[in-house]
C-alpha atoms as a PDB file:
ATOM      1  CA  UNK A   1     134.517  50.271-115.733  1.00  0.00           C
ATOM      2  CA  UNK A   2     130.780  49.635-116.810  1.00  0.00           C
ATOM      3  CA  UNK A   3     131.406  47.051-119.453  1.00  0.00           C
ATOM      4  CA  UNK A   4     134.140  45.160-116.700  1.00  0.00           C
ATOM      5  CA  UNK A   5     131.449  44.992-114.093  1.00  0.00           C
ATOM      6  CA  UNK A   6     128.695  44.229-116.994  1.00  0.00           C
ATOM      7  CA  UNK A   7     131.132  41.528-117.913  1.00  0.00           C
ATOM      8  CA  UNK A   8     131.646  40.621-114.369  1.00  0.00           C
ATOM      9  CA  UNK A   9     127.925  40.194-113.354  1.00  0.00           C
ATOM     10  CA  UNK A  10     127.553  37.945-116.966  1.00  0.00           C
ATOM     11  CA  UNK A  11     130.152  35.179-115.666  1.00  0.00           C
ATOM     12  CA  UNK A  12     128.664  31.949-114.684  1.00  0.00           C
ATOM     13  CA  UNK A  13     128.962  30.316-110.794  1.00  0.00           C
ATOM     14  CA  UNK A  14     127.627  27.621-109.107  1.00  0.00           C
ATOM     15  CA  UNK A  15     125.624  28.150-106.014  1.00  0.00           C
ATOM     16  CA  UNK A  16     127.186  28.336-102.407  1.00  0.00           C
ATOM     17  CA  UNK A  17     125.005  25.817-101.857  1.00  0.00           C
ATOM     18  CA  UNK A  18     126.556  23.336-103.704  1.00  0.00           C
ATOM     19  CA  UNK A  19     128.062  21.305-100.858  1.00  0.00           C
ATOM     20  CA  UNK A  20     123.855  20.785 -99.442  1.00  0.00           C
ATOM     21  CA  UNK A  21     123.016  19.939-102.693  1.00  0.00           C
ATOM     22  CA  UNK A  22     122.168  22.534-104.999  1.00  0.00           C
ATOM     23  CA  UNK A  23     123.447  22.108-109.012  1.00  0.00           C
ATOM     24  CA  UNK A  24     122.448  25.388-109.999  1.00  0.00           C
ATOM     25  CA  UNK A  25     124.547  27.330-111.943  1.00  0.00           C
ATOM     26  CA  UNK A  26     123.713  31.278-112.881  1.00  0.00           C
ATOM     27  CA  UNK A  27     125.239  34.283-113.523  1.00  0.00           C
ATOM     28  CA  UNK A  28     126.755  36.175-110.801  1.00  0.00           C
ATOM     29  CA  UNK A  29     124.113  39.252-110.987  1.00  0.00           C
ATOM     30  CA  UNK A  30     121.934  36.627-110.388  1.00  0.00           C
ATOM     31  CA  UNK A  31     123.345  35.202-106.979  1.00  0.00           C
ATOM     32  CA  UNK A  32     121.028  37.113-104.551  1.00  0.00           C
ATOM     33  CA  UNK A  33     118.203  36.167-106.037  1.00  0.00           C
ATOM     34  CA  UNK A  34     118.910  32.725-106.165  1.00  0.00           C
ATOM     35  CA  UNK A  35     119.830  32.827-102.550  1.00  0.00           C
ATOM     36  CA  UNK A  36     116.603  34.088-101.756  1.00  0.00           C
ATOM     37  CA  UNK A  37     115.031  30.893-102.939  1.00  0.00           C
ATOM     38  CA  UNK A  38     117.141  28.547-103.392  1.00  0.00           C
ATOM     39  CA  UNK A  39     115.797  24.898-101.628  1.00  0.00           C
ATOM     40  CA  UNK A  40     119.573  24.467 -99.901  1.00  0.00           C
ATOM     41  CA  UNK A  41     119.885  27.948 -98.367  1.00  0.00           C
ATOM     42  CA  UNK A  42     120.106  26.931 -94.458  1.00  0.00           C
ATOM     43  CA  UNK A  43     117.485  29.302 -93.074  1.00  0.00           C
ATOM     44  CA  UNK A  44     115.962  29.130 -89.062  1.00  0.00           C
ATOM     45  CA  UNK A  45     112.914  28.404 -88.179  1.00  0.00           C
ATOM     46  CA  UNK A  46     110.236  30.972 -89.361  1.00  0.00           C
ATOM     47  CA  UNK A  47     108.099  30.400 -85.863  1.00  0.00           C
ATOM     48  CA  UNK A  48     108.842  32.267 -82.641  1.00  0.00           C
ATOM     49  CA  UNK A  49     110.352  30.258 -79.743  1.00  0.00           C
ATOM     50  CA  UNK A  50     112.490  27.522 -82.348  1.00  0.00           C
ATOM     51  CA  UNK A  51     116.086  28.122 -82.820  1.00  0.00           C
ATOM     52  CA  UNK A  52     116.456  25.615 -85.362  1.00  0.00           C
ATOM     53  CA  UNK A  53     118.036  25.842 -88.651  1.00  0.00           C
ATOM     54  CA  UNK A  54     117.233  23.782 -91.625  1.00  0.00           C
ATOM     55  CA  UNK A  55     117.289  24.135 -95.307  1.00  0.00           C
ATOM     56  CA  UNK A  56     114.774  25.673 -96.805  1.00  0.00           C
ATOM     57  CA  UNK A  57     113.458  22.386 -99.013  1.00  0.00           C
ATOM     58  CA  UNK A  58     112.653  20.891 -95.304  1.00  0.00           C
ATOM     59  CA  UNK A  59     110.471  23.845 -93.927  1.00  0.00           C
ATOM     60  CA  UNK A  60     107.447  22.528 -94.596  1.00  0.00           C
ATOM     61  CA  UNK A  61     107.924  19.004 -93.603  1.00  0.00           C
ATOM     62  CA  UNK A  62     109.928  20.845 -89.941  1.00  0.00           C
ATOM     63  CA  UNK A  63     106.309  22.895 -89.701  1.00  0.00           C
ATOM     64  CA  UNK A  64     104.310  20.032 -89.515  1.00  0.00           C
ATOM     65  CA  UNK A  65     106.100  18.995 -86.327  1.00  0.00           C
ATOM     66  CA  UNK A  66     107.540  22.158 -85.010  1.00  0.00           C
ATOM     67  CA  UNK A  67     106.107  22.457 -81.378  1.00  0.00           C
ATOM     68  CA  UNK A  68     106.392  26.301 -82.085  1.00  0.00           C
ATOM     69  CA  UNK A  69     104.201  25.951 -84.647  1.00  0.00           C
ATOM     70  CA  UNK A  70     101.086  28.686 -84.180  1.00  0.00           C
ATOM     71  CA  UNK A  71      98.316  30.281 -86.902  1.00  0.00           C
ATOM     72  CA  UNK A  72      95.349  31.281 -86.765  1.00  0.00           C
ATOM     73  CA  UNK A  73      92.204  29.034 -87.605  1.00  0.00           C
ATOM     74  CA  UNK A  74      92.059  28.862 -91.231  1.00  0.00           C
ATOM     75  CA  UNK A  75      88.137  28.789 -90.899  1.00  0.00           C
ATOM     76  CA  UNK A  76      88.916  32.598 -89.559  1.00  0.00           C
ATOM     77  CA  UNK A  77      87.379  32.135 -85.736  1.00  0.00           C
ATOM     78  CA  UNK A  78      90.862  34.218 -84.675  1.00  0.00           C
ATOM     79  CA  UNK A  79      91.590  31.382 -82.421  1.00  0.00           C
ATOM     80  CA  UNK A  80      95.341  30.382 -82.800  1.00  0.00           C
ATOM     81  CA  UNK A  81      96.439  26.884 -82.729  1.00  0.00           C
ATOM     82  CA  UNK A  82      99.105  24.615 -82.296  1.00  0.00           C
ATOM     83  CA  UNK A  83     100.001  20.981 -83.468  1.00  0.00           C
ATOM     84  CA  UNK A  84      98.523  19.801 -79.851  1.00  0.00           C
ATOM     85  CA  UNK A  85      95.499  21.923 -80.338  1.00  0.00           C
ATOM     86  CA  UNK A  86      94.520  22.014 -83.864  1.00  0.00           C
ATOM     87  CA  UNK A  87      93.554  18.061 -84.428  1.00  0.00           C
ATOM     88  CA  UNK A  88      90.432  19.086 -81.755  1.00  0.00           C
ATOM     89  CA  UNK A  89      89.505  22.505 -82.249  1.00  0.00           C
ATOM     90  CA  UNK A  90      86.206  23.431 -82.746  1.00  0.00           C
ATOM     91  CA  UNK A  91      85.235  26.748 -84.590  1.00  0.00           C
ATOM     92  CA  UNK A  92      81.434  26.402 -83.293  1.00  0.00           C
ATOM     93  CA  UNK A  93      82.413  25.303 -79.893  1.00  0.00           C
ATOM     94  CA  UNK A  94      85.084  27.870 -79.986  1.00  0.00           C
ATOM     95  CA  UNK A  95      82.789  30.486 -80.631  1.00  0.00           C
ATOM     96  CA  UNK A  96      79.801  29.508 -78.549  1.00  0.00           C
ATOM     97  CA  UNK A  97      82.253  28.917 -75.687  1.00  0.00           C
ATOM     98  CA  UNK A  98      83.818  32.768 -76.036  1.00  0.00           C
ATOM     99  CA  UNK A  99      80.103  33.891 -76.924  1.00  0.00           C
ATOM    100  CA  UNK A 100      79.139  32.546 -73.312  1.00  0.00           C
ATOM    101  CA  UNK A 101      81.811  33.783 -71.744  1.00  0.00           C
ATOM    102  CA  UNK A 102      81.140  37.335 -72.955  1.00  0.00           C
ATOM    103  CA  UNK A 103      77.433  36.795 -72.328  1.00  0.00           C
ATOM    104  CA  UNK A 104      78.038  35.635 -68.145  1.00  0.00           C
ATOM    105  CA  UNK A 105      80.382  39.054 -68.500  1.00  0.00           C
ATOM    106  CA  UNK A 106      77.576  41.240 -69.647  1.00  0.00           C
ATOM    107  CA  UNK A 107      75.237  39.742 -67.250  1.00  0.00           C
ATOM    108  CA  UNK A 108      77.819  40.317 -64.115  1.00  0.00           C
ATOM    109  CA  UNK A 109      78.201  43.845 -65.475  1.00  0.00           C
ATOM    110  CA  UNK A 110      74.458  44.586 -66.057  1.00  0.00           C
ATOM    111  CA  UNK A 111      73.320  43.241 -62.511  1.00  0.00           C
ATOM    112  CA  UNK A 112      76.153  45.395 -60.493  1.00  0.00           C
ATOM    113  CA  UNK A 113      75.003  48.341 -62.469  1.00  0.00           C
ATOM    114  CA  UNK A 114      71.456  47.428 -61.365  1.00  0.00           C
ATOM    115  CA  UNK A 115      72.732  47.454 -57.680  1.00  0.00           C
ATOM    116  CA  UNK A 116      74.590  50.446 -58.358  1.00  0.00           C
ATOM    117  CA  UNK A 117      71.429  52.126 -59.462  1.00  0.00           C
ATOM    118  CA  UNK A 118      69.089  50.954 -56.192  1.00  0.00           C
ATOM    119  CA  UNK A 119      71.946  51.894 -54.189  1.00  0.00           C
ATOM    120  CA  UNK A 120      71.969  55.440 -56.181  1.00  0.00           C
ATOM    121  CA  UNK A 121      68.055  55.684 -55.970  1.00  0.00           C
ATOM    122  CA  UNK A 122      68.059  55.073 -51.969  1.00  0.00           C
ATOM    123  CA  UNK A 123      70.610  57.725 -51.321  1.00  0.00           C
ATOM    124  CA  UNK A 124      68.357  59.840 -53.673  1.00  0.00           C
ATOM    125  CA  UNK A 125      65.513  59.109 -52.068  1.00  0.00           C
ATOM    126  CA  UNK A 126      67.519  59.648 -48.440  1.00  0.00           C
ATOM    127  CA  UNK A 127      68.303  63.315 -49.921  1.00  0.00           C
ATOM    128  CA  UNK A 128      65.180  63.930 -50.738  1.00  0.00           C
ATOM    129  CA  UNK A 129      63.793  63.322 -47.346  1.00  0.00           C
ATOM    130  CA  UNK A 130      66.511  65.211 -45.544  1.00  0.00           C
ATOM    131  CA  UNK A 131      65.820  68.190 -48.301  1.00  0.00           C
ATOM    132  CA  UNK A 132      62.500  67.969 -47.321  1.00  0.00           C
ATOM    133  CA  UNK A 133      62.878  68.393 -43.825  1.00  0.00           C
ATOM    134  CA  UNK A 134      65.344  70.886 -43.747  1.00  0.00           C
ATOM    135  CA  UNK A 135      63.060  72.974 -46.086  1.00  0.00           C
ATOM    136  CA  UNK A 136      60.010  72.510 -43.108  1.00  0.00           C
ATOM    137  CA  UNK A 137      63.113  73.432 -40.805  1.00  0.00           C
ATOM    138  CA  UNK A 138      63.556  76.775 -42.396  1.00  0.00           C
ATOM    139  CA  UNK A 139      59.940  76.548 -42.748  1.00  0.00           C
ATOM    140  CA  UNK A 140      59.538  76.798 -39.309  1.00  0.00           C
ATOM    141  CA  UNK A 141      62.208  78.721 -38.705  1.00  0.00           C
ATOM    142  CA  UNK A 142      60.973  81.678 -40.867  1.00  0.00           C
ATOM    143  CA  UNK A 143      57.393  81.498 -39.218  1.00  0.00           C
ATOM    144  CA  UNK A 144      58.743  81.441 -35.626  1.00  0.00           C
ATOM    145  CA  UNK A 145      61.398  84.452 -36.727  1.00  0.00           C
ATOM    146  CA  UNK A 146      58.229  86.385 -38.479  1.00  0.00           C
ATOM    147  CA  UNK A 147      56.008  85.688 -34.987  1.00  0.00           C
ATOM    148  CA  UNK A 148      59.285  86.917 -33.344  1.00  0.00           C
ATOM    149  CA  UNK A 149      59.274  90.428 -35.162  1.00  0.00           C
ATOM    150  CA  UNK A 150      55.677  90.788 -34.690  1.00  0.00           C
ATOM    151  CA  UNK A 151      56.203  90.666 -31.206  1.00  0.00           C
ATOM    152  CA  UNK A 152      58.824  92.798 -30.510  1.00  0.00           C
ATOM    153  CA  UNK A 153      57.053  95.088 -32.695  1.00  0.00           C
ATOM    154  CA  UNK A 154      53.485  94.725 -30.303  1.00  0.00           C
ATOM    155  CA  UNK A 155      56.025  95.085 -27.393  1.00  0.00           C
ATOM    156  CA  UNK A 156      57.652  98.512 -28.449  1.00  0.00           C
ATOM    157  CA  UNK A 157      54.326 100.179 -29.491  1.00  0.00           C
ATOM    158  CA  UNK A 158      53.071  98.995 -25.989  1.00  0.00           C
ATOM    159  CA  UNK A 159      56.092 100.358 -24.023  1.00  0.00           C
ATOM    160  CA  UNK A 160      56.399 103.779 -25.931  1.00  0.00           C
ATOM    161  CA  UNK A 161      52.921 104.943 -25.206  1.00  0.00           C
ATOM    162  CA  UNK A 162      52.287 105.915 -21.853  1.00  0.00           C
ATOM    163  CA  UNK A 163      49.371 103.763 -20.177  1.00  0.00           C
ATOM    164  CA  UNK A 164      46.119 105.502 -18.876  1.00  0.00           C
ATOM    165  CA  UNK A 165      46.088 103.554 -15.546  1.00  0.00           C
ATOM    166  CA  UNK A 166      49.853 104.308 -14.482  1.00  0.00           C
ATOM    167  CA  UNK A 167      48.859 108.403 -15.004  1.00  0.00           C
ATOM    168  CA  UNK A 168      45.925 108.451 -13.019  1.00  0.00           C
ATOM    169  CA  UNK A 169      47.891 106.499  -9.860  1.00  0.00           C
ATOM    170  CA  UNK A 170      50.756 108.588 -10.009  1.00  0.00           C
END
């Protein structure tokens, strides 16, 4: 069985794509690899969005007007372009038009923060004052409690010892 199919794969054939053109002629182990590159395979459209098909000799010249054409700027600004947009791209412009973009960003960012941050310091300061005065509250509080005690305690001694001037009248 191994030398049939060795003598198998050997035999010569012409390419399926003889009927677009192709006059190759190669042994049949060598079909799929031919067909992977040959100029008449019909093949679509490599870009996303095209549903053409076209042989693969014509790619390039298809890409050049294919209005699903997109890559990245070969100059390597990440900016992807199309036919309509490549002719007047502008890496520098590009760049300093992202780089502004970003910047007014930053700024919008860094000034709310900055409001955030007044806003955060007048409730601290707000807490503060309202610590404060409830610590004078309990301030108070304390001294009026203490004053409180002290006179309870004046009034008890007072009333438990009998008075000189109520024992001489009685």
């Amino acid at each position: 069985m191994f030398k049939l199919s060795k003598s198998i794969g050997r035999m010569k054939v012409k390419c399926k794509n003889e009927i677009r053109g192709c006059s190759e002629t190669f042994s049949l182990s060598e079909q799929y690899c031919h067909s992977m590159t040959c100029m008449y395979e019909l093949i679509p459209c490599p870009y996303q969005g095209c549903r053409v098909q076209l042989l693969r000799r014509d790619l390039d010249t298809h890409a050049r007007h294919c209005e699903h054409w997109r890559q990245p700027c070969h100059m390597g600004c990440g900016t992807i372009l199309s036919h309509r947009t490549q002719a007047k791209h502008n890496c520098y412009k590009q760049l300093r038009q992202e780089y502004e973009a970003r910047h007014r960003n930053h700024r919008a960012i860094a000034t709310a923060l900055q409001r955030k941050m007044r806003r955060m310091q007048s409730t601290m300061a707000h807490m503060k004052r309202q610590i404060g005065l409830i610590c004078e509250s309990l301030e108070v509080m304390d001294d009026l409690h203490e004053v409180e005690e002290e006179e309870e305690l004046g009034e008890s001694s007072a009333s438990g010892t009998p008075s000189s001037s109520s024992s001489s009248n009685g």
